[in-house]
N, C-alpha and C. Protein backbone atom coordinates (compact mmCIF):
# COMPACT_ATOMS: atom_id res chain seq x y z
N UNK A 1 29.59 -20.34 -28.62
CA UNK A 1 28.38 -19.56 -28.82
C UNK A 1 27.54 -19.65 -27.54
N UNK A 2 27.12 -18.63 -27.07
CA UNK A 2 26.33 -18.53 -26.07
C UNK A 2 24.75 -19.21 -26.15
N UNK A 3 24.14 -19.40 -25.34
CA UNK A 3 22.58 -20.35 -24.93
C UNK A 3 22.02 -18.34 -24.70
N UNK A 4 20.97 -18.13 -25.70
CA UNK A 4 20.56 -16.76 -25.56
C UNK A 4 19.02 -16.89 -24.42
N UNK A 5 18.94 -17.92 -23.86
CA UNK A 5 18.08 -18.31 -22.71
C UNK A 5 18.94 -18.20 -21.51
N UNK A 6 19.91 -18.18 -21.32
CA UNK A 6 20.97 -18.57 -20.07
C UNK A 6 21.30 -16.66 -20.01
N UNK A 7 20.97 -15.83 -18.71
CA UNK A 7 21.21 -15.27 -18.28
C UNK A 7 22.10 -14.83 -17.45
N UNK A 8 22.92 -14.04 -16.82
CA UNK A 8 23.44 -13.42 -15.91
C UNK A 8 23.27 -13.54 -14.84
N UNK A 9 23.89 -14.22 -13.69
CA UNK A 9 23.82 -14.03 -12.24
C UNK A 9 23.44 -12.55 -12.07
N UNK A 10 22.29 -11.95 -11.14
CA UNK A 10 22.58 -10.78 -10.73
C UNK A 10 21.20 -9.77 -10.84
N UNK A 11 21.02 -9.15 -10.44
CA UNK A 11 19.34 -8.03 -10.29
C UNK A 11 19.85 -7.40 -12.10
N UNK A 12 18.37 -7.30 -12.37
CA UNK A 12 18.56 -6.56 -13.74
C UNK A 12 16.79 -6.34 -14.31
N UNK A 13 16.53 -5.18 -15.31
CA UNK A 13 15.73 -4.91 -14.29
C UNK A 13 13.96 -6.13 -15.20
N UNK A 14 13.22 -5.95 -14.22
CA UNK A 14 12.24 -6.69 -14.25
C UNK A 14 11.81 -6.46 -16.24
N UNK A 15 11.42 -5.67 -16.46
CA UNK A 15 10.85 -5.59 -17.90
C UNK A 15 12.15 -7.13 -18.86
N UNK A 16 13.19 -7.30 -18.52
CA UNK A 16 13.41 -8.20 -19.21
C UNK A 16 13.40 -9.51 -18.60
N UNK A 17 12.68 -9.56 -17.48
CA UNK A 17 12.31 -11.09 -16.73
C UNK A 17 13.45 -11.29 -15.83
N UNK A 18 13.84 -9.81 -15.07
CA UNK A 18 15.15 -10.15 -14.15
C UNK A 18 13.78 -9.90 -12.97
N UNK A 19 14.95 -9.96 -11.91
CA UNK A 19 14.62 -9.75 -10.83
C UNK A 19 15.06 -8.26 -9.62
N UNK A 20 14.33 -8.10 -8.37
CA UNK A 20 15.39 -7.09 -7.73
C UNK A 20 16.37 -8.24 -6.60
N UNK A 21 16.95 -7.12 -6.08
CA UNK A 21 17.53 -7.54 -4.59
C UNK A 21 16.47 -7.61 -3.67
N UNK A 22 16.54 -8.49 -2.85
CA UNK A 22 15.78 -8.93 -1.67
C UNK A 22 16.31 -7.64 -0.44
N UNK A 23 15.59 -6.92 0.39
CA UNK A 23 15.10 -6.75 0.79
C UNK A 23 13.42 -5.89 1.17
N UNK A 24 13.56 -4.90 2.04
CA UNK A 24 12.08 -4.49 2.10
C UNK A 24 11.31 -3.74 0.85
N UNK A 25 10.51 -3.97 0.76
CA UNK A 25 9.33 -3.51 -0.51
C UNK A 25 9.23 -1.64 -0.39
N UNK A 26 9.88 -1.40 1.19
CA UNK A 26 9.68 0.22 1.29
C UNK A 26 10.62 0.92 0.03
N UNK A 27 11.27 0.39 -0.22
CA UNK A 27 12.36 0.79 -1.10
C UNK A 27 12.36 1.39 -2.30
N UNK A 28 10.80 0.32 -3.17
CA UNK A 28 10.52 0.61 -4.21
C UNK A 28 8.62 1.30 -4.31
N UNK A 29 8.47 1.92 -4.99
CA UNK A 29 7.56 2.69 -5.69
C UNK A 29 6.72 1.34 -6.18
N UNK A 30 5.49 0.91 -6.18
CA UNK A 30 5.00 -0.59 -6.22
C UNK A 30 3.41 0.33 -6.82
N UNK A 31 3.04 1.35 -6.83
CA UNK A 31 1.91 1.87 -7.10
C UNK A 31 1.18 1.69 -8.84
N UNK A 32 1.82 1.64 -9.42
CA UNK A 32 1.81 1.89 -10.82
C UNK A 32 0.67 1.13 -11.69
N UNK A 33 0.42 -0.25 -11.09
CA UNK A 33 -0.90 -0.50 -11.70
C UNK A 33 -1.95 -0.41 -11.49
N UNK A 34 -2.47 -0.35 -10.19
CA UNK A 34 -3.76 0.20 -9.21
C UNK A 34 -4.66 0.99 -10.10
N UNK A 35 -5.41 0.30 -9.86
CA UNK A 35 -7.29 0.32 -10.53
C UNK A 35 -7.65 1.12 -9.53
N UNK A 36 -7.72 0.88 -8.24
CA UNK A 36 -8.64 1.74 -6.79
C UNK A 36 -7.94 1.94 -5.94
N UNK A 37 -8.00 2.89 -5.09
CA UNK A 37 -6.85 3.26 -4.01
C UNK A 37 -8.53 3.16 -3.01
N UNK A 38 -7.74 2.81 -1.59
CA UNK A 38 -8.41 3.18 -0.13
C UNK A 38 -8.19 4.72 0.04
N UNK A 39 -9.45 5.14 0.64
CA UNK A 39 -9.91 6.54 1.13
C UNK A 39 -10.02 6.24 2.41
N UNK A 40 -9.50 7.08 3.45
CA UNK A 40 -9.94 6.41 5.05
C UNK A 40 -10.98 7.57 5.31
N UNK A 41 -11.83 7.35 5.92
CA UNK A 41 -13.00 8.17 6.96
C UNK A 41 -12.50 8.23 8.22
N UNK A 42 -11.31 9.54 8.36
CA UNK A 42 -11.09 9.93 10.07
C UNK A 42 -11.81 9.91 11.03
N UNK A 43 -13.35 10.26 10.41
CA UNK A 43 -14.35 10.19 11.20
C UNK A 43 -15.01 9.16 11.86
N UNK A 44 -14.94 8.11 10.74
CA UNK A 44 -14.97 6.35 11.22
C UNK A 44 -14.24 5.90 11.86
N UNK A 45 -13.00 6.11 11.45
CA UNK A 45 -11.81 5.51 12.12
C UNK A 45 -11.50 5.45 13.68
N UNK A 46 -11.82 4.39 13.95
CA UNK A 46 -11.75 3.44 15.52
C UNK A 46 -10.20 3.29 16.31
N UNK A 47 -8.79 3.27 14.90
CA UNK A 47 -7.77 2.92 15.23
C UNK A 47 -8.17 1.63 16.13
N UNK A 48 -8.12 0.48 15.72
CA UNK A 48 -8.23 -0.73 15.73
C UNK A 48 -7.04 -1.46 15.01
N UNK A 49 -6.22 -0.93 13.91
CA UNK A 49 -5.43 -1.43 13.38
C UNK A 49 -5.64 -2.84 12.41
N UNK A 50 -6.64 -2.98 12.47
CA UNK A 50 -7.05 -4.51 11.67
C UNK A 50 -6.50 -4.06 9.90
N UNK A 51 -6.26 -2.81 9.34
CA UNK A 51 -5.88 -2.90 8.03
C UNK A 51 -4.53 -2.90 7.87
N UNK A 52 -3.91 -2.58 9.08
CA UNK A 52 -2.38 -2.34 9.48
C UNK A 52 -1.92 -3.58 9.65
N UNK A 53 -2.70 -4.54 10.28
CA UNK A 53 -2.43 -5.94 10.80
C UNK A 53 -2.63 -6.92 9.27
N UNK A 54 -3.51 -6.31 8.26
CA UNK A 54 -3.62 -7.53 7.24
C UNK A 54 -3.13 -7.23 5.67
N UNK A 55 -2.46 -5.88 6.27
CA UNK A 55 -2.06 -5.14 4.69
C UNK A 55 -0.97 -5.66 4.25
N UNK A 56 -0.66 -6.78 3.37
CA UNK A 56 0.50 -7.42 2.36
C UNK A 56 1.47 -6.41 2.62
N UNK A 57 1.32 -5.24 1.83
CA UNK A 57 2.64 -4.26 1.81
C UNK A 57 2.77 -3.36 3.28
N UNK A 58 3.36 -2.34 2.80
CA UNK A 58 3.96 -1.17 3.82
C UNK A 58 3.11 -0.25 3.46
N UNK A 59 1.67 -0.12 3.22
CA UNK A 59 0.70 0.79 2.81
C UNK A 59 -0.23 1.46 3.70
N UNK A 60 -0.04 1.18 4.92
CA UNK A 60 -0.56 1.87 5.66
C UNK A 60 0.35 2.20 7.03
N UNK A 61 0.22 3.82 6.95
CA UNK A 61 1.19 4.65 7.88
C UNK A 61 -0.22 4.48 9.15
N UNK A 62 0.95 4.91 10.66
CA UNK A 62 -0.23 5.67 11.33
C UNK A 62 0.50 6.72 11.39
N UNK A 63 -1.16 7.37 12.18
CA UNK A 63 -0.76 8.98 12.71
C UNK A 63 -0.17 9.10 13.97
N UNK A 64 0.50 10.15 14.10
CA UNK A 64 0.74 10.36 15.62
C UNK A 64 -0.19 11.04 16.39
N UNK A 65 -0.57 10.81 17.66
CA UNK A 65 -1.75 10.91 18.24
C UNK A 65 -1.45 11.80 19.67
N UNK A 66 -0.03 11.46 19.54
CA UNK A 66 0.76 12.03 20.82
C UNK A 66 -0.36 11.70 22.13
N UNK A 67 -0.22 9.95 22.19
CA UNK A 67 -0.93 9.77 23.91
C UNK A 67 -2.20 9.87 24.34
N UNK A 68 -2.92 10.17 22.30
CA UNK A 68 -4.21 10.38 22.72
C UNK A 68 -5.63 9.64 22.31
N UNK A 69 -5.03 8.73 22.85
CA UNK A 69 -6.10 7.19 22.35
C UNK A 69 -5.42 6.36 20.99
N UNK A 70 -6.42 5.41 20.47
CA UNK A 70 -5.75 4.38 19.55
C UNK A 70 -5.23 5.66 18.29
N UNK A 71 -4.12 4.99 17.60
CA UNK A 71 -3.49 5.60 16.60
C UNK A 71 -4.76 5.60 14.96
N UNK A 72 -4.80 6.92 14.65
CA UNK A 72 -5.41 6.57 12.89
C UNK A 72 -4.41 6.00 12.14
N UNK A 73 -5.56 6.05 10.92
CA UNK A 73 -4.65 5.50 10.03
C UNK A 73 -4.73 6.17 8.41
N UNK A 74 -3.31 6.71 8.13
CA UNK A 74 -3.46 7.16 6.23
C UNK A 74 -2.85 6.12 5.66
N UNK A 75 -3.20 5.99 4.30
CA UNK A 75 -2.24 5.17 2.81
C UNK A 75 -1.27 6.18 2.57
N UNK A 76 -0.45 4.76 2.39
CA UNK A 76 1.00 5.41 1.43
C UNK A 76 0.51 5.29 0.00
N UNK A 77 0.27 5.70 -0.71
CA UNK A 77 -0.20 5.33 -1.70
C UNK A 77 0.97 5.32 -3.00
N UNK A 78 2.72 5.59 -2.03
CA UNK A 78 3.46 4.45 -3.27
C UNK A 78 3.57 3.29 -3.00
N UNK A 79 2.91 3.01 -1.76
CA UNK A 79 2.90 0.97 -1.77
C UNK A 79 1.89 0.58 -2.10
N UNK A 80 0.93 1.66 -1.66
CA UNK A 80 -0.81 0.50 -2.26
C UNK A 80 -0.38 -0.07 -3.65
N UNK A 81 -1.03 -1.41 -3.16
CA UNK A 81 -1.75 -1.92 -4.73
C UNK A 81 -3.00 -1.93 -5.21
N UNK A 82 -3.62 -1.28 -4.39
CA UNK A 82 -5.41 -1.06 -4.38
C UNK A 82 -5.93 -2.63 -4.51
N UNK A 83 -5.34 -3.47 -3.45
CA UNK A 83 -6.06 -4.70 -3.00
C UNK A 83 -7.33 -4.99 -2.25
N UNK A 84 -7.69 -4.07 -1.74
CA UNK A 84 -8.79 -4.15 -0.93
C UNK A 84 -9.36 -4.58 0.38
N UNK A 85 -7.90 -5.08 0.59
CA UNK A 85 -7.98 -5.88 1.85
C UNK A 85 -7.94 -5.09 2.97
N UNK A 86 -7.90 -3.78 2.95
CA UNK A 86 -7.61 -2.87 3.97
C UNK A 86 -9.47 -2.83 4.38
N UNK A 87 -10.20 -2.48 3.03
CA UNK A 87 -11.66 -1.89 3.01
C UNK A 87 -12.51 -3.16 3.81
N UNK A 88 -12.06 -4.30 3.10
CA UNK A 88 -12.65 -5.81 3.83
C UNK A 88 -12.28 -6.06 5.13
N UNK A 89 -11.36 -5.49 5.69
CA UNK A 89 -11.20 -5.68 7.25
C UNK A 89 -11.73 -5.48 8.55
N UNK A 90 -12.08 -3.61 7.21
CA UNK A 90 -12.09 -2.62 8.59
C UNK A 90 -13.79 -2.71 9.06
N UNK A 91 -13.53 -3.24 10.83
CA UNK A 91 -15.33 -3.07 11.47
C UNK A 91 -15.88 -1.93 11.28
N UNK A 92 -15.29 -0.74 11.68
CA UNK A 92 -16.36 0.14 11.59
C UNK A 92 -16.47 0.83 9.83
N UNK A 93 -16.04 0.20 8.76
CA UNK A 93 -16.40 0.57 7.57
C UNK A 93 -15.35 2.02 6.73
N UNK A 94 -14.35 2.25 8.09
CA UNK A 94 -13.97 3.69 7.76
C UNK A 94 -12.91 3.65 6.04
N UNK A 95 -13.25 2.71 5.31
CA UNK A 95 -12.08 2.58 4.65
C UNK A 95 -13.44 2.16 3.27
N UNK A 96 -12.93 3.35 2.14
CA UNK A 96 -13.49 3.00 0.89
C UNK A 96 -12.98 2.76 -0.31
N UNK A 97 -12.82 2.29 -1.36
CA UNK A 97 -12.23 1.99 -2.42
C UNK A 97 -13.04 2.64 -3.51
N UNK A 98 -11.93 3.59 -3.86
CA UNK A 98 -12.54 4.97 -5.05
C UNK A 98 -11.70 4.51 -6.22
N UNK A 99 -12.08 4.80 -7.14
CA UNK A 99 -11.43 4.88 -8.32
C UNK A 99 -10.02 5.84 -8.69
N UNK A 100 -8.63 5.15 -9.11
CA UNK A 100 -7.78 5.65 -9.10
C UNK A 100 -7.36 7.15 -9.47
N UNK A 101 -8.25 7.41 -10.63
CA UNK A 101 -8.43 8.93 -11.04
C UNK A 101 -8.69 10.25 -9.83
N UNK A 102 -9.76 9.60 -9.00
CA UNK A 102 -10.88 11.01 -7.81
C UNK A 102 -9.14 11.14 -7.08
N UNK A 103 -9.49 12.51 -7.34
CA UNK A 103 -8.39 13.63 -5.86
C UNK A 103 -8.89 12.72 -4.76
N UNK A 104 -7.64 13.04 -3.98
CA UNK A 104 -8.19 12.84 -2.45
C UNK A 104 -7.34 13.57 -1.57
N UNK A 105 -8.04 14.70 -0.53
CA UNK A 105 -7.59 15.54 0.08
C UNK A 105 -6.61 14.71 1.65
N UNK A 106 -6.16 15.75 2.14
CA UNK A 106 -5.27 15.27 3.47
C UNK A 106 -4.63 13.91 3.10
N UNK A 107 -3.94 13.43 2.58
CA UNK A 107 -3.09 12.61 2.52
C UNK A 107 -3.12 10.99 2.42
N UNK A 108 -4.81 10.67 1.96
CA UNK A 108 -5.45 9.22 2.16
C UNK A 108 -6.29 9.75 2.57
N UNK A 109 -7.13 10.33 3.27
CA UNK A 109 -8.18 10.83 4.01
C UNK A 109 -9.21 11.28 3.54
N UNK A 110 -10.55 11.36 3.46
CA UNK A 110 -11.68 11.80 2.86
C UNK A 110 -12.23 13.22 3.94
């Protein structure tokens, strides 16, 4: 008779207390519980990179600037987890935390 605690070597999926395969987080869709997503202010935005430099996931893309000063920055918003740590970073303030429901035009962008 089997031990109905003793599991399977092997990925299976999380809802029954498995696990995935190890590698990058880009892989999977991670959005799903988020309370607040980041809004960036292009207009603020310094491209300084400090939310790029402290963001846990793969949630923040840059733009291409093609050569023309520091890079912006949009959310991926299938990696955000609406942590906040992007909004707490940024010096010049360009980064707000809205409620998951509000549209948001251009792609992360206010």
């Amino acid at each position: 008779m089997s031990d109905p605690r003793v599991r399977p070597v092997g990925p299976y999926p999380i809802s029954q207390g498995g696990w995935h395969e190890g590698g990058s987080s880009k892989a999977y869709v991670t959005n799903d519980w988020r309370l607040e997503k980041p809004v960036v202010d292009l207009e603020k935005c310094v491209g300084c990179l400090y939310c790029w430099v402290y963001c846990p996931e793969p949630a923040i893309d840059l733009l291409d600037r093609a050569g023309k000063g520091p890079s912006k920055v949009r959310i991926d918003y299938d990696h955000c987890k609406g942590c906040g740590i992007c909004q707490q970073v940024c010096p010049p303030k360009a980064i707000k935390m809205v409620p998951e429901e509000e549209e948001v035009a251009n792609n992360g962008s206010i």
